[in-house]
C-alpha atoms as a PDB file:
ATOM      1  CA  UNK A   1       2.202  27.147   6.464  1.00  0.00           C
ATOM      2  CA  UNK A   2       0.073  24.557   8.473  1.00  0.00           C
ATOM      3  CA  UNK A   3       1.759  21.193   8.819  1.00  0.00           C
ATOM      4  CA  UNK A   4      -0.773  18.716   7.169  1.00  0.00           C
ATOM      5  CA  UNK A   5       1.439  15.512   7.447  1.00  0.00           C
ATOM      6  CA  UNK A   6       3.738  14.489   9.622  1.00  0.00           C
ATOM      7  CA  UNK A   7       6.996  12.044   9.190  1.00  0.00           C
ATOM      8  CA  UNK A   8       8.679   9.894  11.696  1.00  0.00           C
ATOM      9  CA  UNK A   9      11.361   7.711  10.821  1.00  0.00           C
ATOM     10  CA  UNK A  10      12.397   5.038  13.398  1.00  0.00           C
ATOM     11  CA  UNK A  11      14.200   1.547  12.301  1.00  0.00           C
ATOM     12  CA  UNK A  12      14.286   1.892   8.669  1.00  0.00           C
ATOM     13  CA  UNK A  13      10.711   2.503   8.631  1.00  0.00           C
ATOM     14  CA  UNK A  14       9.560   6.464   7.616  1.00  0.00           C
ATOM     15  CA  UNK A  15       5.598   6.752   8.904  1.00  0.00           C
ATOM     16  CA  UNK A  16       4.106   9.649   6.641  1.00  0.00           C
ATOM     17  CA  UNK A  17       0.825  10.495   8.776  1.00  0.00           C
ATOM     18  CA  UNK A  18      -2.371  12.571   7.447  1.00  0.00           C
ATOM     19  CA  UNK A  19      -2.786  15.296  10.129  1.00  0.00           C
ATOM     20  CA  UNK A  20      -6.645  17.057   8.997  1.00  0.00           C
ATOM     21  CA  UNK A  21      -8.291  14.913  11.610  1.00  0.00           C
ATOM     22  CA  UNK A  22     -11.232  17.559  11.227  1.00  0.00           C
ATOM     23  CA  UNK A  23     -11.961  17.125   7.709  1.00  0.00           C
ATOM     24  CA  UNK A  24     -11.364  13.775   7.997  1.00  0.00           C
ATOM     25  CA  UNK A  25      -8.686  13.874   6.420  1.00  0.00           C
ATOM     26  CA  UNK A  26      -9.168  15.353   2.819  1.00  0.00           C
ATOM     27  CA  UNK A  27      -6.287  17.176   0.910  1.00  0.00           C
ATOM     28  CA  UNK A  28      -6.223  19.950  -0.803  1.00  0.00           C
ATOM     29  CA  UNK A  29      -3.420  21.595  -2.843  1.00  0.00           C
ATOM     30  CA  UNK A  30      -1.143  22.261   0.015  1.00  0.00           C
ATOM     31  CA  UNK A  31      -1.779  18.606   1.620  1.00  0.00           C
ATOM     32  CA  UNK A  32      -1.081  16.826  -2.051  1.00  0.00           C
ATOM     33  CA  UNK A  33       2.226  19.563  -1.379  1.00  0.00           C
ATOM     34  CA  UNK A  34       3.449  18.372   1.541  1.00  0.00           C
ATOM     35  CA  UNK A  35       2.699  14.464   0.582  1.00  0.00           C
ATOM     36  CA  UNK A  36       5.209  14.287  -2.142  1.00  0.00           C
ATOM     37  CA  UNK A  37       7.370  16.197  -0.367  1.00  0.00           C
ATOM     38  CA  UNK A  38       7.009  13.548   2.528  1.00  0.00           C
ATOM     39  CA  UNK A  39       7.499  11.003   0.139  1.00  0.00           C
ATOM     40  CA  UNK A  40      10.162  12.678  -1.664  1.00  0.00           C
ATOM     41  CA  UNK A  41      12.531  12.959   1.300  1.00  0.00           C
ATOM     42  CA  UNK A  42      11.372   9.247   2.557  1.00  0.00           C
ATOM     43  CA  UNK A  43      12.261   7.795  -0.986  1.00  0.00           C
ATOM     44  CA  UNK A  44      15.970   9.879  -1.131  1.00  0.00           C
ATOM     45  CA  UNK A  45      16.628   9.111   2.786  1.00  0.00           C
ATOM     46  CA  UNK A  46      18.941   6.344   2.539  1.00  0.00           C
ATOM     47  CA  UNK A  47      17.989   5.169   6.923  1.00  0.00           C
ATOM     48  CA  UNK A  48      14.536   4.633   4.949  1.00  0.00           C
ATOM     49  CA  UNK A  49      13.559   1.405   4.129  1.00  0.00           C
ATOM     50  CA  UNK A  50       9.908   1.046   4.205  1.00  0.00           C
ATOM     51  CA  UNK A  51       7.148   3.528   3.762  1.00  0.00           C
ATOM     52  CA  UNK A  52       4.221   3.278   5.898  1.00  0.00           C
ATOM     53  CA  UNK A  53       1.088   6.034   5.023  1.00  0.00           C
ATOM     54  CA  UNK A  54      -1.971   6.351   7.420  1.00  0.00           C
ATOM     55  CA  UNK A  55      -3.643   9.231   9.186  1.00  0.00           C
ATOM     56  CA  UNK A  56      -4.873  10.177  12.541  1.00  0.00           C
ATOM     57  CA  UNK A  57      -8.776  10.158  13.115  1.00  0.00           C
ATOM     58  CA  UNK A  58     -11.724   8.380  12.637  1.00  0.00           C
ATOM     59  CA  UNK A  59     -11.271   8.289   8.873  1.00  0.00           C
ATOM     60  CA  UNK A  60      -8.272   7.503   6.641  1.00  0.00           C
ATOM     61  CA  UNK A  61      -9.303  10.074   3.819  1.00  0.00           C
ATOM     62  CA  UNK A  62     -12.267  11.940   2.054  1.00  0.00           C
ATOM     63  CA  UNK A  63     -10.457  12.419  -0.665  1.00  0.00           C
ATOM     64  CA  UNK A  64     -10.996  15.575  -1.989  1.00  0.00           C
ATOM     65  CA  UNK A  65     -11.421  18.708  -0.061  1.00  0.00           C
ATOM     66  CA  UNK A  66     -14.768  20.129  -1.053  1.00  0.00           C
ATOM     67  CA  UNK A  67     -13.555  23.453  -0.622  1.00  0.00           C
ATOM     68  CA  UNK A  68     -10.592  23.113  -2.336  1.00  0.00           C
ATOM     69  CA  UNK A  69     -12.999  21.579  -5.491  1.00  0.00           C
ATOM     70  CA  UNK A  70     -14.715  24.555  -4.897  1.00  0.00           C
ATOM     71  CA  UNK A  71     -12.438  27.116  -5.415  1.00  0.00           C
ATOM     72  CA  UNK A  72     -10.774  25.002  -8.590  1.00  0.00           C
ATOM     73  CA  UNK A  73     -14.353  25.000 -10.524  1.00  0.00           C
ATOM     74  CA  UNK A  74     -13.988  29.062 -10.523  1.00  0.00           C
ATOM     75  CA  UNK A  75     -10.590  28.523 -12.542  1.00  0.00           C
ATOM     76  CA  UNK A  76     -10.004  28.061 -16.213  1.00  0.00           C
ATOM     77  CA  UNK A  77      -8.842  24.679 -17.603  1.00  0.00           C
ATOM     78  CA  UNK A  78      -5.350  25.670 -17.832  1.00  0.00           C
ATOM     79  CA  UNK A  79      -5.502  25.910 -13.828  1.00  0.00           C
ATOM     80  CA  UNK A  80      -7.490  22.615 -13.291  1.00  0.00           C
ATOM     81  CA  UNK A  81      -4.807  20.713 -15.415  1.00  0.00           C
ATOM     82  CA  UNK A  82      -1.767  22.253 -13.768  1.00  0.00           C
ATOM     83  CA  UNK A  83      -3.648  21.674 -10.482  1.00  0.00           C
ATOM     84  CA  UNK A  84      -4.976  18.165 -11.764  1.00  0.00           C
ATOM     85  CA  UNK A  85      -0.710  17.440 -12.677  1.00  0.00           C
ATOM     86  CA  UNK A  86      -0.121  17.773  -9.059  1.00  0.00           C
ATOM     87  CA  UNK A  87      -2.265  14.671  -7.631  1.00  0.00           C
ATOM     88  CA  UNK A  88      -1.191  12.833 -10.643  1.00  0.00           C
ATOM     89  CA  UNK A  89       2.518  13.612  -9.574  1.00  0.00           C
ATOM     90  CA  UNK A  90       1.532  12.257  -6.216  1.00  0.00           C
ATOM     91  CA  UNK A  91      -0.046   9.253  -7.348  1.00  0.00           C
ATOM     92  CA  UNK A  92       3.118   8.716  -9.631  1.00  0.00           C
ATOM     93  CA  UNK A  93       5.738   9.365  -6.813  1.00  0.00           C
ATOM     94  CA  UNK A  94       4.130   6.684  -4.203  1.00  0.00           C
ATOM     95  CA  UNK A  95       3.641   4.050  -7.152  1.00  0.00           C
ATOM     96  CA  UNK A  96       6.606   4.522  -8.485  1.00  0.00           C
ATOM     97  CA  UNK A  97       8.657   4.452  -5.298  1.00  0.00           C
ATOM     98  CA  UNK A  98      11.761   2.359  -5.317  1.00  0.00           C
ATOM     99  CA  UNK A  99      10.984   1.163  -1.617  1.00  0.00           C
ATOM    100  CA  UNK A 100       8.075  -0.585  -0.563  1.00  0.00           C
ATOM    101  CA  UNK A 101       5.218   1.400   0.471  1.00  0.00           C
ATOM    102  CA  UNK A 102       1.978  -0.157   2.530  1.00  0.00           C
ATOM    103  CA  UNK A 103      -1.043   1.464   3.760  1.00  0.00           C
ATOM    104  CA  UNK A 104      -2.989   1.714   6.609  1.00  0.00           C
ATOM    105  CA  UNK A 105      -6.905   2.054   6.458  1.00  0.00           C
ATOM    106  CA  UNK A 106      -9.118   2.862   8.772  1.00  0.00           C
ATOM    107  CA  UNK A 107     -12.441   4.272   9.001  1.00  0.00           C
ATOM    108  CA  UNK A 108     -13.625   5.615   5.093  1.00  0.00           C
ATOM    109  CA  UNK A 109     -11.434   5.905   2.146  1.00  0.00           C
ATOM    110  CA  UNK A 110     -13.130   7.993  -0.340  1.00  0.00           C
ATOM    111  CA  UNK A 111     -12.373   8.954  -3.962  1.00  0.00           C
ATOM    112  CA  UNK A 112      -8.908  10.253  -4.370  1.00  0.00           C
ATOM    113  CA  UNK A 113      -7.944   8.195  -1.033  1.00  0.00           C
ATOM    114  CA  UNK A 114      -8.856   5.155  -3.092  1.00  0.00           C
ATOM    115  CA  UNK A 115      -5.912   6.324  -5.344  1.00  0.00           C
ATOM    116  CA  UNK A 116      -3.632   6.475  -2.593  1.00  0.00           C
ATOM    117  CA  UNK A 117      -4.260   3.061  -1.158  1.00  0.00           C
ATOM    118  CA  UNK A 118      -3.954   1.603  -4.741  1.00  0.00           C
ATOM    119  CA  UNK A 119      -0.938   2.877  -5.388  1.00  0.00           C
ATOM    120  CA  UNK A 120       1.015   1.568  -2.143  1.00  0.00           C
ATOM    121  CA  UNK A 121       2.273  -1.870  -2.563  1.00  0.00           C
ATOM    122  CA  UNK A 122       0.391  -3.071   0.476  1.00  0.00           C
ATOM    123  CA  UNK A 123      -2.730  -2.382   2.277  1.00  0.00           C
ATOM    124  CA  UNK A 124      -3.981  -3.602   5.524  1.00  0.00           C
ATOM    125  CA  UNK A 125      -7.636  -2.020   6.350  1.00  0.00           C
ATOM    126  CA  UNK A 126      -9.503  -2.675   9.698  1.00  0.00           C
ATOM    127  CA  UNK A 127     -12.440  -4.742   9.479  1.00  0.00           C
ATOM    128  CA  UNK A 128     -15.027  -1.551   9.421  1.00  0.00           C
ATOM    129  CA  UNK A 129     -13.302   0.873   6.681  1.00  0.00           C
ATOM    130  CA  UNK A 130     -15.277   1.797   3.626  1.00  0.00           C
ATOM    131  CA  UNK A 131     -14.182   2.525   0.021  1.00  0.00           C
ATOM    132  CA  UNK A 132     -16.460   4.201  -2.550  1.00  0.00           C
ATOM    133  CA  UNK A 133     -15.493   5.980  -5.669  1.00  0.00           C
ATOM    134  CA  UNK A 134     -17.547   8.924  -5.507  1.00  0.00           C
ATOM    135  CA  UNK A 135     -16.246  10.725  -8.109  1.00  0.00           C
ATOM    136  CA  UNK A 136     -19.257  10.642  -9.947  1.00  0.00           C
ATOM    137  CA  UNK A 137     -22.007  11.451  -7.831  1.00  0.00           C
ATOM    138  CA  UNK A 138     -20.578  14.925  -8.079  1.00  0.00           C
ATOM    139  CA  UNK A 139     -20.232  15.122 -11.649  1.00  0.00           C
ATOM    140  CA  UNK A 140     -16.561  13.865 -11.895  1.00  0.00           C
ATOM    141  CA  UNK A 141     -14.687  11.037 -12.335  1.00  0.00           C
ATOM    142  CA  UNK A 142     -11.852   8.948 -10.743  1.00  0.00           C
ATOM    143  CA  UNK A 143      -9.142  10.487 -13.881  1.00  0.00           C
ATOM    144  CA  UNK A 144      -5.511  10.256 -12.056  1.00  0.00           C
ATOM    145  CA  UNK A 145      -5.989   7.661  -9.726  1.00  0.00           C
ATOM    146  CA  UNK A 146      -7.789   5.501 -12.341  1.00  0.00           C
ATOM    147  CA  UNK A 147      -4.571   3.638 -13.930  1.00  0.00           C
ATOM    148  CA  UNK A 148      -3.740   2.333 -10.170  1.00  0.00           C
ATOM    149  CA  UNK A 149      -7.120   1.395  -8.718  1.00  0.00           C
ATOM    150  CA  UNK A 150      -7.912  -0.600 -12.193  1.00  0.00           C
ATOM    151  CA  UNK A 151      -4.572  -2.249 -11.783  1.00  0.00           C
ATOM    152  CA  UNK A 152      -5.261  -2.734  -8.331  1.00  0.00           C
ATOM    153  CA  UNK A 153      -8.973  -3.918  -8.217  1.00  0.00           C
ATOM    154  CA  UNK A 154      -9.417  -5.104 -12.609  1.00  0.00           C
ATOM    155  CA  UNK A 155     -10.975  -3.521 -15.101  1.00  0.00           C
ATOM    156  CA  UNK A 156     -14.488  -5.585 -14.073  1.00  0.00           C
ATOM    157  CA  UNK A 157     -14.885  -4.568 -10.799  1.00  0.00           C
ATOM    158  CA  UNK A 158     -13.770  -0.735 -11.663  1.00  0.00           C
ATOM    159  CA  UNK A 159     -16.669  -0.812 -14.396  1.00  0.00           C
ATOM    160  CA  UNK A 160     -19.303  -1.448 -11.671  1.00  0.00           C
ATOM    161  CA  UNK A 161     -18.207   0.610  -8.379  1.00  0.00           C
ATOM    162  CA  UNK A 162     -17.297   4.190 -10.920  1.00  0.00           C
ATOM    163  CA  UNK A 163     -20.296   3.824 -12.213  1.00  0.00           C
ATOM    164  CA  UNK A 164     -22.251   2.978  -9.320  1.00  0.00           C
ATOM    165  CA  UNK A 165     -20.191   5.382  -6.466  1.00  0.00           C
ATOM    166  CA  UNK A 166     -21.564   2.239  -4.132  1.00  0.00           C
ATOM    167  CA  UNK A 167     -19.778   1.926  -1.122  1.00  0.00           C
ATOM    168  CA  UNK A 168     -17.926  -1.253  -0.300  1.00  0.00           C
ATOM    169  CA  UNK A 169     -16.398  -2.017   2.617  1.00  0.00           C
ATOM    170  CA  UNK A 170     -12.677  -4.081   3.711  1.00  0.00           C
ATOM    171  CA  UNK A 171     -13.550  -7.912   3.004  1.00  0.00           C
ATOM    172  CA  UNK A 172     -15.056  -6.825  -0.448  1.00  0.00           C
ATOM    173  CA  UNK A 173     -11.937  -4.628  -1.170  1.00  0.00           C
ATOM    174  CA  UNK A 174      -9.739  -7.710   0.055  1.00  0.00           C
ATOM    175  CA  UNK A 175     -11.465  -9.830  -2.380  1.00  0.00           C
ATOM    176  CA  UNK A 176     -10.975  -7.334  -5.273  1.00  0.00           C
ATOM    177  CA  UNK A 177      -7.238  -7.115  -4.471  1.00  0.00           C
ATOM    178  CA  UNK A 178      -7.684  -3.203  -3.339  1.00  0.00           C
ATOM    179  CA  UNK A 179      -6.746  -3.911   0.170  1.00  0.00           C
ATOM    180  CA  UNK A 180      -4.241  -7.597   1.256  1.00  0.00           C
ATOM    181  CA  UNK A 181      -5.213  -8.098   4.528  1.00  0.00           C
ATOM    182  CA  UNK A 182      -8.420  -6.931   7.162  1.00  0.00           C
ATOM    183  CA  UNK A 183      -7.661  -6.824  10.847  1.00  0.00           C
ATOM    184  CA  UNK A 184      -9.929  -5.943  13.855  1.00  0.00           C
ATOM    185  CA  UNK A 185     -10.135  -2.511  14.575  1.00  0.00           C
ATOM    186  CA  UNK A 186      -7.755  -0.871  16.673  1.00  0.00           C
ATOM    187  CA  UNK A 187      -5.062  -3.684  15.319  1.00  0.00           C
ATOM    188  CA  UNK A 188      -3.813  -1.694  12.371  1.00  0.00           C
ATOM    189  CA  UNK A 189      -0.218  -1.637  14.023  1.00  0.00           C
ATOM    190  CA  UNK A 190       0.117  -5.470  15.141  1.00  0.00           C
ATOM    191  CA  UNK A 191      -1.302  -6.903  11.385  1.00  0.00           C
ATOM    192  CA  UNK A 192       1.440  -3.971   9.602  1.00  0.00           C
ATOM    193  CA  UNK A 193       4.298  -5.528  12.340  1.00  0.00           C
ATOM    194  CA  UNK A 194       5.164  -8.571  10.639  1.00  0.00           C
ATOM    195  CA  UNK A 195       4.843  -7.263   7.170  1.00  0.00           C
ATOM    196  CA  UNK A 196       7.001  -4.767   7.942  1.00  0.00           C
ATOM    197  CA  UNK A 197       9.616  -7.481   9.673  1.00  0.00           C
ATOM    198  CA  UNK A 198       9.129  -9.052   6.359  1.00  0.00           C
ATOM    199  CA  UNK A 199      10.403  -6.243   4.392  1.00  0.00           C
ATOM    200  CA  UNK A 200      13.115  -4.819   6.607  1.00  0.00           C
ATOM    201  CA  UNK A 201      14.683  -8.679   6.362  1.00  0.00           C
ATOM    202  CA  UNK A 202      14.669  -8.436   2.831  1.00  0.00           C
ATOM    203  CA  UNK A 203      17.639  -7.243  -0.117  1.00  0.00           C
ATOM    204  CA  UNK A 204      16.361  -3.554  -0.837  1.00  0.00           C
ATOM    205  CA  UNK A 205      17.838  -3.372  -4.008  1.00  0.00           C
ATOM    206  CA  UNK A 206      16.215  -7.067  -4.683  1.00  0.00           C
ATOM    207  CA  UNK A 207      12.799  -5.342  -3.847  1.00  0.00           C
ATOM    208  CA  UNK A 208      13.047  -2.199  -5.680  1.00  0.00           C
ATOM    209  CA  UNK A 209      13.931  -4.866  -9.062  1.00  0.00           C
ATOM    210  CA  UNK A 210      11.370  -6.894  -7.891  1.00  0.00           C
ATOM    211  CA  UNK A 211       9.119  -3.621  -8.166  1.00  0.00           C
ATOM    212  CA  UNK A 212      10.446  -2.769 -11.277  1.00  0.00           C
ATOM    213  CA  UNK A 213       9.883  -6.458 -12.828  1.00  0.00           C
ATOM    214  CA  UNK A 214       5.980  -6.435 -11.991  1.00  0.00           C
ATOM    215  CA  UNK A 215       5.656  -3.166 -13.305  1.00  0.00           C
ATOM    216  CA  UNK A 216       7.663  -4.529 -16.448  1.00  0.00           C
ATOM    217  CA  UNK A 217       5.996  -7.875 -17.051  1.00  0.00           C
ATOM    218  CA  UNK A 218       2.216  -6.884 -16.402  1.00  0.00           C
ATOM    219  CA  UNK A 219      -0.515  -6.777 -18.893  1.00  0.00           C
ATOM    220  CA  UNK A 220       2.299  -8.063 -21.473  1.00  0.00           C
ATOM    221  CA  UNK A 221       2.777 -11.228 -23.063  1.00  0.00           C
ATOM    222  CA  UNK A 222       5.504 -13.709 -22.926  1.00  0.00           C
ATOM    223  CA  UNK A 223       7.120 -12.812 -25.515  1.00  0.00           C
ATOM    224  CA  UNK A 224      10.658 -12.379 -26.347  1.00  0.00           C
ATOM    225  CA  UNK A 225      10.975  -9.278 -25.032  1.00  0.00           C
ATOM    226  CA  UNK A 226       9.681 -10.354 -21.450  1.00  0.00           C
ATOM    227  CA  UNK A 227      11.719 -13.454 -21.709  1.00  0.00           C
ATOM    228  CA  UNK A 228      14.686 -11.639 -22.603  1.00  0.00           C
ATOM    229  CA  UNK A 229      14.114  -8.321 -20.167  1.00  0.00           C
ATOM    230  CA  UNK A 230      13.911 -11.159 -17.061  1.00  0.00           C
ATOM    231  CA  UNK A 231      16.917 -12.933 -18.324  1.00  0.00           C
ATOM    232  CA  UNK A 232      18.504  -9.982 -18.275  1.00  0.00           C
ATOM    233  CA  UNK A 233      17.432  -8.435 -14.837  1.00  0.00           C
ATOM    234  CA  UNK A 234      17.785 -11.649 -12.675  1.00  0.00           C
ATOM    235  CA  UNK A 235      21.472 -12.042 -13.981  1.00  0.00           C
ATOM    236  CA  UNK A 236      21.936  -8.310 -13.056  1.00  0.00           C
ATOM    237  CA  UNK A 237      20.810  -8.888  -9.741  1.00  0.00           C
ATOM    238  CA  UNK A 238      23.059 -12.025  -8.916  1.00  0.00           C
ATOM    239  CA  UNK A 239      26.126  -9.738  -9.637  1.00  0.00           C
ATOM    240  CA  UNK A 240      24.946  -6.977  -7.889  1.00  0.00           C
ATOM    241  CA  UNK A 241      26.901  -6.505  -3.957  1.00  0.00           C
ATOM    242  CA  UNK A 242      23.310  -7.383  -2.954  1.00  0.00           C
ATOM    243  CA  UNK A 243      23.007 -10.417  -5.119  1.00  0.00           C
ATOM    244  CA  UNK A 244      25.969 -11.678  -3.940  1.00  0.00           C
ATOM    245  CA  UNK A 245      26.009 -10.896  -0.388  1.00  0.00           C
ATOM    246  CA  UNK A 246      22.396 -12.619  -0.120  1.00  0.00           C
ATOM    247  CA  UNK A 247      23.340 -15.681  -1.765  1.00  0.00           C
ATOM    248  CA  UNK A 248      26.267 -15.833   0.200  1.00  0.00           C
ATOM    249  CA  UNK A 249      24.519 -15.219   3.818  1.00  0.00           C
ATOM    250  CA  UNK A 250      22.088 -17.910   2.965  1.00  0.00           C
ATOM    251  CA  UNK A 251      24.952 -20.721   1.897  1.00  0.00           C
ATOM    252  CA  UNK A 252      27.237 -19.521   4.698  1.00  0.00           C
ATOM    253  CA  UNK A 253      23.813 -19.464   7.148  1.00  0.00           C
ATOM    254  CA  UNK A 254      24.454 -16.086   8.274  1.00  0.00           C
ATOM    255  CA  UNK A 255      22.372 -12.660   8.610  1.00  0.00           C
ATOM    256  CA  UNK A 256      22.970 -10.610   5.647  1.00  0.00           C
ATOM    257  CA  UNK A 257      24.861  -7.575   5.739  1.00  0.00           C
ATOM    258  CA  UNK A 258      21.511  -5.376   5.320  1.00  0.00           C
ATOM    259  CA  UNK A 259      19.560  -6.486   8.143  1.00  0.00           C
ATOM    260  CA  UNK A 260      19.067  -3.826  10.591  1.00  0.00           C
ATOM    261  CA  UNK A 261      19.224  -4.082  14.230  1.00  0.00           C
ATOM    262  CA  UNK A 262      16.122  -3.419  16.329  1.00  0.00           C
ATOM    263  CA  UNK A 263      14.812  -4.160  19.868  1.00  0.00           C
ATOM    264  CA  UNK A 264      13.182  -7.064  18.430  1.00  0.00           C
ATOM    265  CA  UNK A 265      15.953  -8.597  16.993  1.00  0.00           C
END
């Protein structure tokens, strides 16, 4: 099978890389494959710490293959949902991801590829990338990715730009919320760098709670149930090992115990 994505793991930090340089980067059944499986093994590799997606190329992602829609409009709707389950189960598995995962965006991000960014917990674009939800100049619409890129960019901009299918490009998806952070081109690496220092210096178990208390607290109201559930998980997390041994490194003015050594360092 051809290798559509590639994944190096150096420092804590597993790079998942989009290979299809020649169709710019669009996946198809066996790409959307081999991402969760990339994923998959990042997320269960305990040397993993943070997950870093981007591709080779001029363009992050298409989105869809156009060959691959092809072939799925010949196929009966039990096919197209199976096949539909699949992105969905990507889109799931990188926003659902106990570690931090972060983006990297250059060039166009089209339709699906939209999905992906959204669903990272970071994204820095270069000052020239393009989004556009295209879904819909083909007769389609955004469906699986649509719970993340609402959450990511709000309900009011998602009315306009999947109904229009404009194109917008990295300050415009910074100010939406889409994308944190625009850097020059060719700088994708040194704006991810600290970010990434950021994250290795921090608790993991702290961060995968702190992932799980967004995702438990937004869109709801304060309530007793949120007031409760955060009373709850911030007293679980000072008795944790981690708890403890961060709140003791930072009284006793030490490195904590899950800092991990680098040339940088």
């Amino acid at each position: 099978m051809t290798q559509y994505v590639n994944t190096q793991i150096d420092s804590g930090v597993a790079t998942i890389t989009m290979l299809r340089e020649d169709v710019h980067n669009a996946f198809d059944d066996v790409m959307i494959a081999q991402l969760i499986s990339a994923f998959g093994g990042a997320i269960s590799n305990d040397d993993v710490r943070v997950i870093v997606l981007r591709s080779t190329g001029k363009n992050f992602s298409a989105g869809a293959d156009l060959n691959w829609m092809r072939s799925m409009a010949k196929k009966n709707y039990q096919e197209n949902l199976d096949d539909a389950g699949e992105l969905a189960n990507l889109m799931k598995t990188i926003a659902t991801s106990p570690k931090p995962t972060m983006a990297l965006v250059q060039g166009a991000a089209f339709g699906g590829a939209v999905g992906l960014v959204a669903c990272c917990d970071i994204a820095v674009a270069t000052e020239r990338a393009s989004f556009c939800l295209s879904e819909v100049k083909i007769g389609l619409i955004p469906a699986v990715i649509s719970p993340y890129v609402v959450a990511a960019m709000g309900q009011r901009q998602a009315q306009r730009y999947f109904l229009t299918a404009e194109r917008f490009k990295a300050d415009k998806a910074c100010d939406f919320g889409l994308v944190h952070e625009v850097c020059a081109d060719g700088e994708l690496d040194n704006a991810a760098a600290p970010i990434i220092k950021s994250l290795l210096g921090n608790s993991p178990a702290a961060m995968t709670s702190a992932k799980e208390l967004i995702g438990f607290v937004s869109n709801e109201n304060i309530d007793g149930t949120i007031i409760d559930g955060t009373s709850e998980r911030i007293a679980t997390i000072r008795v944790s090992e981690e708890g403890q041994e961060g709140l003791s490194s930072f009284l006793e003015k030490r490195a904590p115990n899950w800092l991990i050594a680098t040339s940088e360092s």
